[in-house]
PDB file of N, CA and C in Angstrom:
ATOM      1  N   UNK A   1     116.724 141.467   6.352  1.00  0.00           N
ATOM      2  CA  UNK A   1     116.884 140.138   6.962  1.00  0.00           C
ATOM      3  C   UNK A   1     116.797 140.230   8.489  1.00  0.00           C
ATOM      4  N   UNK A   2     117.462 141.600   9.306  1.00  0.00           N
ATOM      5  CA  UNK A   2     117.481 141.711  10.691  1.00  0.00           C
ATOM      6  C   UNK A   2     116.418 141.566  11.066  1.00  0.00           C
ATOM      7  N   UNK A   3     115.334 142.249  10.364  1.00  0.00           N
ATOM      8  CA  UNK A   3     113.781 142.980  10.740  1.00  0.00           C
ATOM      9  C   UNK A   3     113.322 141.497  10.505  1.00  0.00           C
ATOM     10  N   UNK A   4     113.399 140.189   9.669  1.00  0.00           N
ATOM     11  CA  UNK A   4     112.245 138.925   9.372  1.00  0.00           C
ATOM     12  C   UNK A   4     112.939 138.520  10.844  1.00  0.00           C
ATOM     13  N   UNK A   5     114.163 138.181  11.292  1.00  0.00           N
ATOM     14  CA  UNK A   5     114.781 137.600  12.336  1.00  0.00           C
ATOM     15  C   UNK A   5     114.246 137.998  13.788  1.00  0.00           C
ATOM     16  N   UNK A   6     114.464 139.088  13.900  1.00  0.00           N
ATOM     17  CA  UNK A   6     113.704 139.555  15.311  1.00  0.00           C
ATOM     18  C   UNK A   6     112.293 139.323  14.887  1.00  0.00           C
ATOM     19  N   UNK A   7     112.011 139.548  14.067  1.00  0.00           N
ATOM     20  CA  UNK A   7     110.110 138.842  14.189  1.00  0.00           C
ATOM     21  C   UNK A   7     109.793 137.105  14.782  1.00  0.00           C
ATOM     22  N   UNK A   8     110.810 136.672  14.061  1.00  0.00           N
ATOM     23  CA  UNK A   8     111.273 135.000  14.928  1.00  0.00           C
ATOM     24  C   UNK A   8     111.441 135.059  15.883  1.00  0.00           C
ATOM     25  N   UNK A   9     111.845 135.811  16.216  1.00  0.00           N
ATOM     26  CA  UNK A   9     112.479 135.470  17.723  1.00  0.00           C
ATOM     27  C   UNK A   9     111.276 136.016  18.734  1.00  0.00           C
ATOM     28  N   UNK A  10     110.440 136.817  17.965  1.00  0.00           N
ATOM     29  CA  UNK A  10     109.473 137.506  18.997  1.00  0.00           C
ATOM     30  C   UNK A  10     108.566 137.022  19.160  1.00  0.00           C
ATOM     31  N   UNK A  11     108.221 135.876  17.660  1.00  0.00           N
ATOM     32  CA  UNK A  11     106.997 134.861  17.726  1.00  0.00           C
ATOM     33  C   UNK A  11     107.639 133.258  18.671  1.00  0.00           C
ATOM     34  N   UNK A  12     108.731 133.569  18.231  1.00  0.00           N
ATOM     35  CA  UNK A  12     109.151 132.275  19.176  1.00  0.00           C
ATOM     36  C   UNK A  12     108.901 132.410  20.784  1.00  0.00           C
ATOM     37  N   UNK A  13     109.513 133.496  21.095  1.00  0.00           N
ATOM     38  CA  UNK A  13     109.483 133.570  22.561  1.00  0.00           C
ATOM     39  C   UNK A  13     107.847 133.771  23.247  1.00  0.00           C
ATOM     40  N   UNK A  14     107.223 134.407  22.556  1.00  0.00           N
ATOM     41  CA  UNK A  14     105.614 134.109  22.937  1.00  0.00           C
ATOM     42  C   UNK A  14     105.374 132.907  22.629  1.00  0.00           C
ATOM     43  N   UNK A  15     105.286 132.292  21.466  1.00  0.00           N
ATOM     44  CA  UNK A  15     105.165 130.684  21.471  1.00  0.00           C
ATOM     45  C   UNK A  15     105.762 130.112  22.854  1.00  0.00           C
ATOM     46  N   UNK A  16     106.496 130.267  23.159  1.00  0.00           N
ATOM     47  CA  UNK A  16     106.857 129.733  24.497  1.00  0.00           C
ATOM     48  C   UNK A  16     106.478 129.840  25.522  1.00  0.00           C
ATOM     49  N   UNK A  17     106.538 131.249  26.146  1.00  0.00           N
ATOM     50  CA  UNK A  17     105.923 131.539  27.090  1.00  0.00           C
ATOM     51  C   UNK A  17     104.262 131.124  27.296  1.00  0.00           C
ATOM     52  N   UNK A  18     103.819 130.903  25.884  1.00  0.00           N
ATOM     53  CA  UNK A  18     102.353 130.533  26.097  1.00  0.00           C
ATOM     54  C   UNK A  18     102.491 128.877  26.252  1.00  0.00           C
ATOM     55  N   UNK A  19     103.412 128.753  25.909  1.00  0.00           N
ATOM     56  CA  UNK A  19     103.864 126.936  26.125  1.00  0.00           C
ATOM     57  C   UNK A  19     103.739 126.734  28.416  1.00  0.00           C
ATOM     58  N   UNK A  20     104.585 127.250  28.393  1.00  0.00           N
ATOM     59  CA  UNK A  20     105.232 127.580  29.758  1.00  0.00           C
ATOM     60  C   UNK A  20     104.096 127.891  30.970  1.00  0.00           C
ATOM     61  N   UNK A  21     103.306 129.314  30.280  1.00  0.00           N
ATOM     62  CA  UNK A  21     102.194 129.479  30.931  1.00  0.00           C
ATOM     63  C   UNK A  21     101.191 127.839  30.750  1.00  0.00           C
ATOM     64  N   UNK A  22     100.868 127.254  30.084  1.00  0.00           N
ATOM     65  CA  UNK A  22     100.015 126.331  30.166  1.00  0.00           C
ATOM     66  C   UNK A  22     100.110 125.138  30.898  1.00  0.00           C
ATOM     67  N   UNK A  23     101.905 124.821  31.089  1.00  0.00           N
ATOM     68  CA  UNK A  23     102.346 123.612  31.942  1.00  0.00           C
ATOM     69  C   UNK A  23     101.969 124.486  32.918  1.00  0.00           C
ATOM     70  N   UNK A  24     102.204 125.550  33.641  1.00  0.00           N
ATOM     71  CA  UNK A  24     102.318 126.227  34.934  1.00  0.00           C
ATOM     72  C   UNK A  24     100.566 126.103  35.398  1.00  0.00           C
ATOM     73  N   UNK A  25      99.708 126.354  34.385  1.00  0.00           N
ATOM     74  CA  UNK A  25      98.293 126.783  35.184  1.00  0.00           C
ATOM     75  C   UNK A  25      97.548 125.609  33.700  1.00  0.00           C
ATOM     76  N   UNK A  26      97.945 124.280  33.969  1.00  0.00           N
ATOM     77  CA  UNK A  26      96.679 123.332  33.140  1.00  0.00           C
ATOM     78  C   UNK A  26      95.821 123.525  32.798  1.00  0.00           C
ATOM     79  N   UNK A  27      94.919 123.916  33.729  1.00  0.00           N
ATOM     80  CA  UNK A  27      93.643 124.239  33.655  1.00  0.00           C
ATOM     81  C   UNK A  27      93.017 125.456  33.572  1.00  0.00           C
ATOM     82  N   UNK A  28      94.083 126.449  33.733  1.00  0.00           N
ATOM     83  CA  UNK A  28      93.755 127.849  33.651  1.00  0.00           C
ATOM     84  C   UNK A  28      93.212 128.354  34.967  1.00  0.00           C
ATOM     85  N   UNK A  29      93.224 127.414  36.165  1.00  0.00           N
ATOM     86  CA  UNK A  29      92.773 127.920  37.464  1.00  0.00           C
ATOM     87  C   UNK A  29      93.118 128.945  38.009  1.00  0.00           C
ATOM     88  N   UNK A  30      94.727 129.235  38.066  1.00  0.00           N
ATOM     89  CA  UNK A  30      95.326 130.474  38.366  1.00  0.00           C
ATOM     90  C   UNK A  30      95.516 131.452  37.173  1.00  0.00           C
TER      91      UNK A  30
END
């Protein structure tokens, strides 16, 4: 169960950060 959980959490936090990165650079300019 530990090992499916940290996989959540590892797809979550990239899900995010790729969230995060995209408000930060819209257009991908930077």
């Amino acid at each position: 169960m530990t090992e499916k959980i940290n996989k959540l959490e590892e797809l979550i936090k990239k899900s995010v950060d790729g969230v995060v990165s995209k408000i930060e650079h819209p257009f991908g300019i930077l």
